[in-house]
Each structure stands twice: as C-alpha cells, then as structure tokens.
C-alpha atoms as a PDB file:
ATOM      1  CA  UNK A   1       4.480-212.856 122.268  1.00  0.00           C
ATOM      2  CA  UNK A   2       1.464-214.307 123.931  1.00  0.00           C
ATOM      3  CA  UNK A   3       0.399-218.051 124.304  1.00  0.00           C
ATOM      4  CA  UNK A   4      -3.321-219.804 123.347  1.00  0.00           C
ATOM      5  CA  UNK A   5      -5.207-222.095 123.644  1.00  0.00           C
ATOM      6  CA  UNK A   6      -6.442-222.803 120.343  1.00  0.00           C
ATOM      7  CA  UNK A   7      -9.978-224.806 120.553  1.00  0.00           C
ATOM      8  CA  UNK A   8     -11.974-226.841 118.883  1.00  0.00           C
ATOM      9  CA  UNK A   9     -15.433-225.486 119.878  1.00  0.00           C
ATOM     10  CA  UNK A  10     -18.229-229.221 119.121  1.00  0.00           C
ATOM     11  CA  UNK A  11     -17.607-232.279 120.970  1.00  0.00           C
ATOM     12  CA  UNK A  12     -14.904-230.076 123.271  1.00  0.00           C
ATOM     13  CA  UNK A  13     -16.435-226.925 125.115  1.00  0.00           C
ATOM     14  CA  UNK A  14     -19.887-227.936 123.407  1.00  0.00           C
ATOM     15  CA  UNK A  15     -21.946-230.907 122.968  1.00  0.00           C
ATOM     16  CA  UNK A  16     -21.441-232.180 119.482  1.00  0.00           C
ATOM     17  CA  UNK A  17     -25.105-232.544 118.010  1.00  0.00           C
ATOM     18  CA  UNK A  18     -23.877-233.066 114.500  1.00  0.00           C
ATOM     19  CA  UNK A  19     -23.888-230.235 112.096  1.00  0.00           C
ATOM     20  CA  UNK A  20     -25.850-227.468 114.954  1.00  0.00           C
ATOM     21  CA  UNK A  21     -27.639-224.957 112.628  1.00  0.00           C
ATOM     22  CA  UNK A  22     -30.284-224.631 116.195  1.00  0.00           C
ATOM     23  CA  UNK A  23     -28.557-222.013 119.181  1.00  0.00           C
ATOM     24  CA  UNK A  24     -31.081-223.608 121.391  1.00  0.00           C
ATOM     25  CA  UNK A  25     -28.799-226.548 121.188  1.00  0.00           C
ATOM     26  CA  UNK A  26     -26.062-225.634 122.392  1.00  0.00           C
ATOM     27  CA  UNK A  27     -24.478-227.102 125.773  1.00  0.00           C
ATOM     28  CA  UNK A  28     -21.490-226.799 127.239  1.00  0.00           C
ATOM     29  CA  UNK A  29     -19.309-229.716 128.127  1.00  0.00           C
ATOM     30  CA  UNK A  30     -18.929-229.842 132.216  1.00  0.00           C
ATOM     31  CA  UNK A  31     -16.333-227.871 133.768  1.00  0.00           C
ATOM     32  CA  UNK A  32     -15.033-226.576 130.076  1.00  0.00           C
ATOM     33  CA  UNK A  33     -16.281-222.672 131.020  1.00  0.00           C
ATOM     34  CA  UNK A  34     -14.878-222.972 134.279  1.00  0.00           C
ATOM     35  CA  UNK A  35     -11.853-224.473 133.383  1.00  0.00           C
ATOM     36  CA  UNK A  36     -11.162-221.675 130.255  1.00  0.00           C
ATOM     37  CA  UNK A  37     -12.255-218.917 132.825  1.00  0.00           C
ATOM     38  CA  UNK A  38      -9.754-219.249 134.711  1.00  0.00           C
ATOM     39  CA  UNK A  39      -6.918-220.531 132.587  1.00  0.00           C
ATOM     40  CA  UNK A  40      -7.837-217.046 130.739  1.00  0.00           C
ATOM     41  CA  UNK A  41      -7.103-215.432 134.158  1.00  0.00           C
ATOM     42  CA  UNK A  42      -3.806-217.086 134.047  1.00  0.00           C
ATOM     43  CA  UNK A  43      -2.517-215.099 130.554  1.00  0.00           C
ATOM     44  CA  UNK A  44      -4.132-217.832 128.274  1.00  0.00           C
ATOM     45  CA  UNK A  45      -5.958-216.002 124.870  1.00  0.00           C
ATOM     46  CA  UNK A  46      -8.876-218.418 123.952  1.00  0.00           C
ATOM     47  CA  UNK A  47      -8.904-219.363 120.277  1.00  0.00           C
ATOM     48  CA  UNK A  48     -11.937-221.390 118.646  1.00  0.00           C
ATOM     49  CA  UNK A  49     -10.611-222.997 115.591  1.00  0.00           C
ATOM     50  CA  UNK A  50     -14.053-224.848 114.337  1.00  0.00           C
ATOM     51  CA  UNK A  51     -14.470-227.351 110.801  1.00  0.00           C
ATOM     52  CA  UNK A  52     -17.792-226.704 110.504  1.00  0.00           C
ATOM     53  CA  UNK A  53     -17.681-228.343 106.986  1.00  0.00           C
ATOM     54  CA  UNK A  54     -22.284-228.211 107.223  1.00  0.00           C
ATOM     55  CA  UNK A  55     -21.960-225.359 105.387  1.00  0.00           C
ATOM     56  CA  UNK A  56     -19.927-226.236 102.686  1.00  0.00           C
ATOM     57  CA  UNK A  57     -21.863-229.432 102.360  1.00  0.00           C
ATOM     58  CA  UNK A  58     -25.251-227.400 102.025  1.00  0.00           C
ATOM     59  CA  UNK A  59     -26.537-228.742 105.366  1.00  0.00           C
ATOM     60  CA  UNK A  60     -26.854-225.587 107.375  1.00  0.00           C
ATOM     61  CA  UNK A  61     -26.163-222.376 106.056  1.00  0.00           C
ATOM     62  CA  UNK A  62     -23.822-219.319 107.199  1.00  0.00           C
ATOM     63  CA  UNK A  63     -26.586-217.362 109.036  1.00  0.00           C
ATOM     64  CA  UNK A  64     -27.041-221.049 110.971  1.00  0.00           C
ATOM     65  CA  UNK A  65     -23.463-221.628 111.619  1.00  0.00           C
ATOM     66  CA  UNK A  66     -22.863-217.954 113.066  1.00  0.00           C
ATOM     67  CA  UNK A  67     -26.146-217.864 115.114  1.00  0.00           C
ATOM     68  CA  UNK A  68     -25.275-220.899 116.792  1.00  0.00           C
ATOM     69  CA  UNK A  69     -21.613-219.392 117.148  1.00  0.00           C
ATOM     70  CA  UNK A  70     -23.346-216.415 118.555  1.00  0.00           C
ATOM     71  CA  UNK A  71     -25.394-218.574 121.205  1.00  0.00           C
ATOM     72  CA  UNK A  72     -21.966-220.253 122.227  1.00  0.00           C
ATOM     73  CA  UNK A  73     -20.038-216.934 122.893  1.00  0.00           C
ATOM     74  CA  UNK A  74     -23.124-216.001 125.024  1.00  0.00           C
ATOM     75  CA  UNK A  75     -23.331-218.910 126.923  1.00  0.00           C
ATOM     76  CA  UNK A  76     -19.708-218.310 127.366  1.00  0.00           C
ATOM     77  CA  UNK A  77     -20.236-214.636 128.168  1.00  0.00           C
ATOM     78  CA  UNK A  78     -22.519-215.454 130.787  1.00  0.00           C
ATOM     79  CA  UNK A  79     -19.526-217.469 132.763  1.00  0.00           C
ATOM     80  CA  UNK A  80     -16.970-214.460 132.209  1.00  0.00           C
ATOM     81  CA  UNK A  81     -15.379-215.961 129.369  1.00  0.00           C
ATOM     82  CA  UNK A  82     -13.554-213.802 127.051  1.00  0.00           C
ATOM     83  CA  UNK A  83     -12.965-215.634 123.866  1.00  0.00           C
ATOM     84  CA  UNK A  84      -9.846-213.833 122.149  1.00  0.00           C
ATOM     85  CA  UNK A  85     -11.283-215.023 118.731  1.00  0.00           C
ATOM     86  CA  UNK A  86     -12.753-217.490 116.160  1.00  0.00           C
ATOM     87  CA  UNK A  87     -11.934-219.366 112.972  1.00  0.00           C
ATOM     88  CA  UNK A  88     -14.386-221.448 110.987  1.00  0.00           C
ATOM     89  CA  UNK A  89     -13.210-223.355 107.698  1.00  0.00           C
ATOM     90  CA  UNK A  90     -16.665-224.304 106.247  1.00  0.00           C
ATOM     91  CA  UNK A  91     -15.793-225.724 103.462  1.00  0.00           C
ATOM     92  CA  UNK A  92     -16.672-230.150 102.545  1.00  0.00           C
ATOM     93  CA  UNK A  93     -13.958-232.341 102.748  1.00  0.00           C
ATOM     94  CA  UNK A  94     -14.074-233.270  98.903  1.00  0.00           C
ATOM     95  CA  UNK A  95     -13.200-229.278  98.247  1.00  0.00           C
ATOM     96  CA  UNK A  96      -9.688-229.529  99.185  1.00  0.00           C
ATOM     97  CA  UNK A  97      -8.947-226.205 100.956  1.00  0.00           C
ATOM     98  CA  UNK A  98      -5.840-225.189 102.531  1.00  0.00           C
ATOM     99  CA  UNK A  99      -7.834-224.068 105.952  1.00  0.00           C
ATOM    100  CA  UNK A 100      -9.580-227.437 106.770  1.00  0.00           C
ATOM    101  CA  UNK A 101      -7.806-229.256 110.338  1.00  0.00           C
ATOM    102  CA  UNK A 102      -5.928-231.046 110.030  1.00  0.00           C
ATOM    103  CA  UNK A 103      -4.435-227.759 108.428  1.00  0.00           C
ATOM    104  CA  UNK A 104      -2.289-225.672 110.173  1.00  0.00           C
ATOM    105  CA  UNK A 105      -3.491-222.384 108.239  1.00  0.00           C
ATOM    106  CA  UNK A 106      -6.213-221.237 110.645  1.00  0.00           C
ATOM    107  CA  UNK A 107      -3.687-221.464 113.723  1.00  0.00           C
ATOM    108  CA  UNK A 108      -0.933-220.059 111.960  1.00  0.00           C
ATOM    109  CA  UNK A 109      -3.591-216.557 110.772  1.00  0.00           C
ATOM    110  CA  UNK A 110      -4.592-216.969 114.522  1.00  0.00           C
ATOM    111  CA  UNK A 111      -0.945-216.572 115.551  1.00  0.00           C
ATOM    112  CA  UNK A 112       0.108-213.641 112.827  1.00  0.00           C
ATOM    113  CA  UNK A 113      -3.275-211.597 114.096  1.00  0.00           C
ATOM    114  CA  UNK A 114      -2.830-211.689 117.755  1.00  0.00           C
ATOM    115  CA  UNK A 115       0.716-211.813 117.715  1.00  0.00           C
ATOM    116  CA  UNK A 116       0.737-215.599 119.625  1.00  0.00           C
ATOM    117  CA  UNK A 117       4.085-217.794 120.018  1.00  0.00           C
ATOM    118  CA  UNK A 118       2.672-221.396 118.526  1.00  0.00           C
ATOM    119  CA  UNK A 119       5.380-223.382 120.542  1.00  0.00           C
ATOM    120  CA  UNK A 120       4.148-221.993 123.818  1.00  0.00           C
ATOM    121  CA  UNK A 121       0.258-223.015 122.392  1.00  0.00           C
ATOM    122  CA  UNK A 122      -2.124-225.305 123.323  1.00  0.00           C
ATOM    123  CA  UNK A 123      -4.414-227.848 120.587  1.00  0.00           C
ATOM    124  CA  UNK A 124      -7.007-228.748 122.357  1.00  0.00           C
ATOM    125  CA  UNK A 125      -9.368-230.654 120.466  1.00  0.00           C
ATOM    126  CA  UNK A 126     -11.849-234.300 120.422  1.00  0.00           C
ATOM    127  CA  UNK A 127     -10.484-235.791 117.380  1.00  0.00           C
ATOM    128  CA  UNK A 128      -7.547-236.980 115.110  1.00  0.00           C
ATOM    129  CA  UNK A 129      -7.506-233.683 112.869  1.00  0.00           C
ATOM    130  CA  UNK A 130      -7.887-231.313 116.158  1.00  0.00           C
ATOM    131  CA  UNK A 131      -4.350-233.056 117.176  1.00  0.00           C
ATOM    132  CA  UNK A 132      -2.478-232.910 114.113  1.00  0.00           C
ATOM    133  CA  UNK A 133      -3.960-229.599 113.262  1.00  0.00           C
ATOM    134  CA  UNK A 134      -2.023-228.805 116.944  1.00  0.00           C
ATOM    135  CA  UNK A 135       1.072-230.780 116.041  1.00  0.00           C
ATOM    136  CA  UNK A 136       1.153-229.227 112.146  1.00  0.00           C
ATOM    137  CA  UNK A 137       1.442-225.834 114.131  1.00  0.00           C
ATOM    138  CA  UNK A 138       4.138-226.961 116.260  1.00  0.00           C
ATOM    139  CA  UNK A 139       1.865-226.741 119.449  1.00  0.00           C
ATOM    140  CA  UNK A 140       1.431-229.065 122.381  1.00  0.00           C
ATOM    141  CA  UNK A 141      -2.035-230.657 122.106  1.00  0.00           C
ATOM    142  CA  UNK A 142      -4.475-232.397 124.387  1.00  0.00           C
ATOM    143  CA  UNK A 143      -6.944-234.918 123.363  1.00  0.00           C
ATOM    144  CA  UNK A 144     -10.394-234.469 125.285  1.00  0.00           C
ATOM    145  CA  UNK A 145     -10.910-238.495 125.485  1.00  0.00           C
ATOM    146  CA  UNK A 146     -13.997-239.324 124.061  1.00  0.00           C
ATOM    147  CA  UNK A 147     -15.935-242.870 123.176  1.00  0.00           C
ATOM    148  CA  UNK A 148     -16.817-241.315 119.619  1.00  0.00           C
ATOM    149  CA  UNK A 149     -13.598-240.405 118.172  1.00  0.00           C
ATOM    150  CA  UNK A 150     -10.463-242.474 118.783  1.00  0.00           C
ATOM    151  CA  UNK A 151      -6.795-240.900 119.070  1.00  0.00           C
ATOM    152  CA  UNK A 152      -3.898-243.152 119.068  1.00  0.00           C
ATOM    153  CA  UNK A 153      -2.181-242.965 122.331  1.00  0.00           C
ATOM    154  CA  UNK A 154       0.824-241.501 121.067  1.00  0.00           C
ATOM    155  CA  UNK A 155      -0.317-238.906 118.658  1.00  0.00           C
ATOM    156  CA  UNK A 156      -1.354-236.105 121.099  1.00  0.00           C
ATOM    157  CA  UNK A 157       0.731-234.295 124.056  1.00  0.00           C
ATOM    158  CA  UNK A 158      -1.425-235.209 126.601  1.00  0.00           C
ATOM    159  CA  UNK A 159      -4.857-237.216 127.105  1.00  0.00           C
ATOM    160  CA  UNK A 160      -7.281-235.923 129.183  1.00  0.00           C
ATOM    161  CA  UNK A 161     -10.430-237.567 130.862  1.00  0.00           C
ATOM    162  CA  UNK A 162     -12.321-233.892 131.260  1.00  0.00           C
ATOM    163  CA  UNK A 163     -11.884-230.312 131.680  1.00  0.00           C
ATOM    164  CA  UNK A 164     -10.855-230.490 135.141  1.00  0.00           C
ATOM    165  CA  UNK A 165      -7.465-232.669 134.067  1.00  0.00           C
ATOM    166  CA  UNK A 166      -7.294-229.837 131.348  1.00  0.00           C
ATOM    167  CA  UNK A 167      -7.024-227.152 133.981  1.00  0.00           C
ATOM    168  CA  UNK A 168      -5.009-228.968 136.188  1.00  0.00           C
ATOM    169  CA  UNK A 169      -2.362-229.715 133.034  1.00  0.00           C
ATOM    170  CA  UNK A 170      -2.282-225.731 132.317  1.00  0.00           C
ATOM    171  CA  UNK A 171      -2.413-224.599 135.132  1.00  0.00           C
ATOM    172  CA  UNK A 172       1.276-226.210 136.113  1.00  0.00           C
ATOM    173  CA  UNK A 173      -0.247-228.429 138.922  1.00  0.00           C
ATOM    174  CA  UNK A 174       2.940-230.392 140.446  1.00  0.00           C
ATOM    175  CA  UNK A 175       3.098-233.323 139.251  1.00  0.00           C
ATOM    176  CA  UNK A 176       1.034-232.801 135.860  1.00  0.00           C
ATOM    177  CA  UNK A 177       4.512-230.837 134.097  1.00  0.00           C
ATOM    178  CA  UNK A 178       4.241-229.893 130.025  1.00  0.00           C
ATOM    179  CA  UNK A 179       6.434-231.227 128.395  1.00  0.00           C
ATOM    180  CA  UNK A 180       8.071-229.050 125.609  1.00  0.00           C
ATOM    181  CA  UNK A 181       8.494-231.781 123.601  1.00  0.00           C
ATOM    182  CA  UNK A 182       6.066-232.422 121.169  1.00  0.00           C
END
C-alpha cells in the first residue's frame, strides 16, 4: 500500500480568497509547489481533499468551483506537480452530509481508490476540520499555522510555520522525526 498526503487545497497550497469562483485568482502559497514536487519524488501520492461548501450555499456554482480547480492543477502542472487526485464535498454546513471535513469519508474513498495505507498518511490542512478530518482517518496531520484560523496546540501532529518546515518534516530531516503516534 502506498502513503499520501491528503491536502486541503485554499488557505494551504492556495491563497484563500473566500469562496474562488475566478481561476485568475488563484496563487499559490510560497514554497507549497516546491515542497509537494519533491515530496512526490520521494513516493508521496498528492491528494486534494477541498470543502468547498460555495456551491452548496449557491455562491459559486459547479462550472466555477471546477474551473478554478482546473486553474490550480495548471498552475501546479506548470511546476511538475502530479496531483494523484481530488475530492470536493460542496455541500453547506446546515445540509448535514457524511463527506463534509471534519469527515473522514473523502479520505477513507481516497484510500479504497488508490489503494493508500491511512496510518502511513499525511493531513495537511489550515484549519480545525482539516486536522480532525486527518485524525478521524487515523493519519498524522500538520497544521499550516496561520493568523486566520486557530488550532489548539495539541490537536494536530505537527505545527508548521510554512512549506519549507513541511518538507523538511516529510522528508525525514534529522532531527524533525514523525512520530507514529497520533
């Protein structure tokens, strides 16, 4: 079985501009194509798991939401970044689906499709539900520290500052170990 890296895709490998329904939008986060690119080199499968709850809420529609997706696996194209695959739950907060992060349902489809091994996964997200989506799936998780979303300290695996303390986690640095605990 293979490993991931499951991802939340707005306000962690793209600036989050609300609900994006505009592809000319979309920016990547510093150092997050880099940092995939080469943890993909290193046997990682890239997995966007994306709320993108606009859609469900009537603010942008599906035609929106998948050519701003589009845009993103471009832009990601374009620095030789494979992503393995995508989920979206697009469905409001108030509908009470079973795919909606903090779910685990879109990581565990993820893991049953690509044949991944969840404990060996990565969560890597910019908010509460991102982690405990992570930790609902029995994954590590990092939290991509942010000044818009707080994370209590001791909710995800690991905290990280940027993509470059990202890679440097993954990647087995010395001194940076994952702990298998979770």
């Amino acid at each position: 079985m293979d490993r991931a890296l499951f991802l939340d895709r707005d306000g962690t490998i793209i600036e989050d501009c609300g609900y994006m329904s505009d592809p000319a939008l979309v920016r990547l986060i510093p150092g997050a194509a880099d940092a995939l690119a080469a943890l993909a080199m290193e046997g990682w499968k890239l997995i966007v798991v994306s709320n993108q709850s606009g859609v469900g809420r009537g603010l942008i529609g599906r035609q929106q939401m998948e050519a701003v997706h589009n845009r993103f696996l471009e832009l990601m194209g374009s620095h030789r970044v494979q992503i393995t695959d995508s989920f979206f739950c697009t469905h409001g907060p108030e509908e009470a689906c079973e795919c909606r992060k903090p779910s685990a349902l879109l990581l565990k489809r993820a893991a049953q499709a690509h044949s991944l091994d969840l404990s060996a996964s990565c969560m890597i997200g910019d908010r509460e539900s991102d982690i405990l989506c992570g930790r609902n799936a029995g994954c590590f998780t990092i939290w991509l520290r942010n000044d818009i979303f707080a994370v209590p300290r001791d909710l995800p695996t690991f905290i990280a500052n940027d993509w470059d303390e990202i890679y440097r986690k993954l990647s087995g640095e010395p001194g940076l170990p994952i702990p298998m605990n979770h």
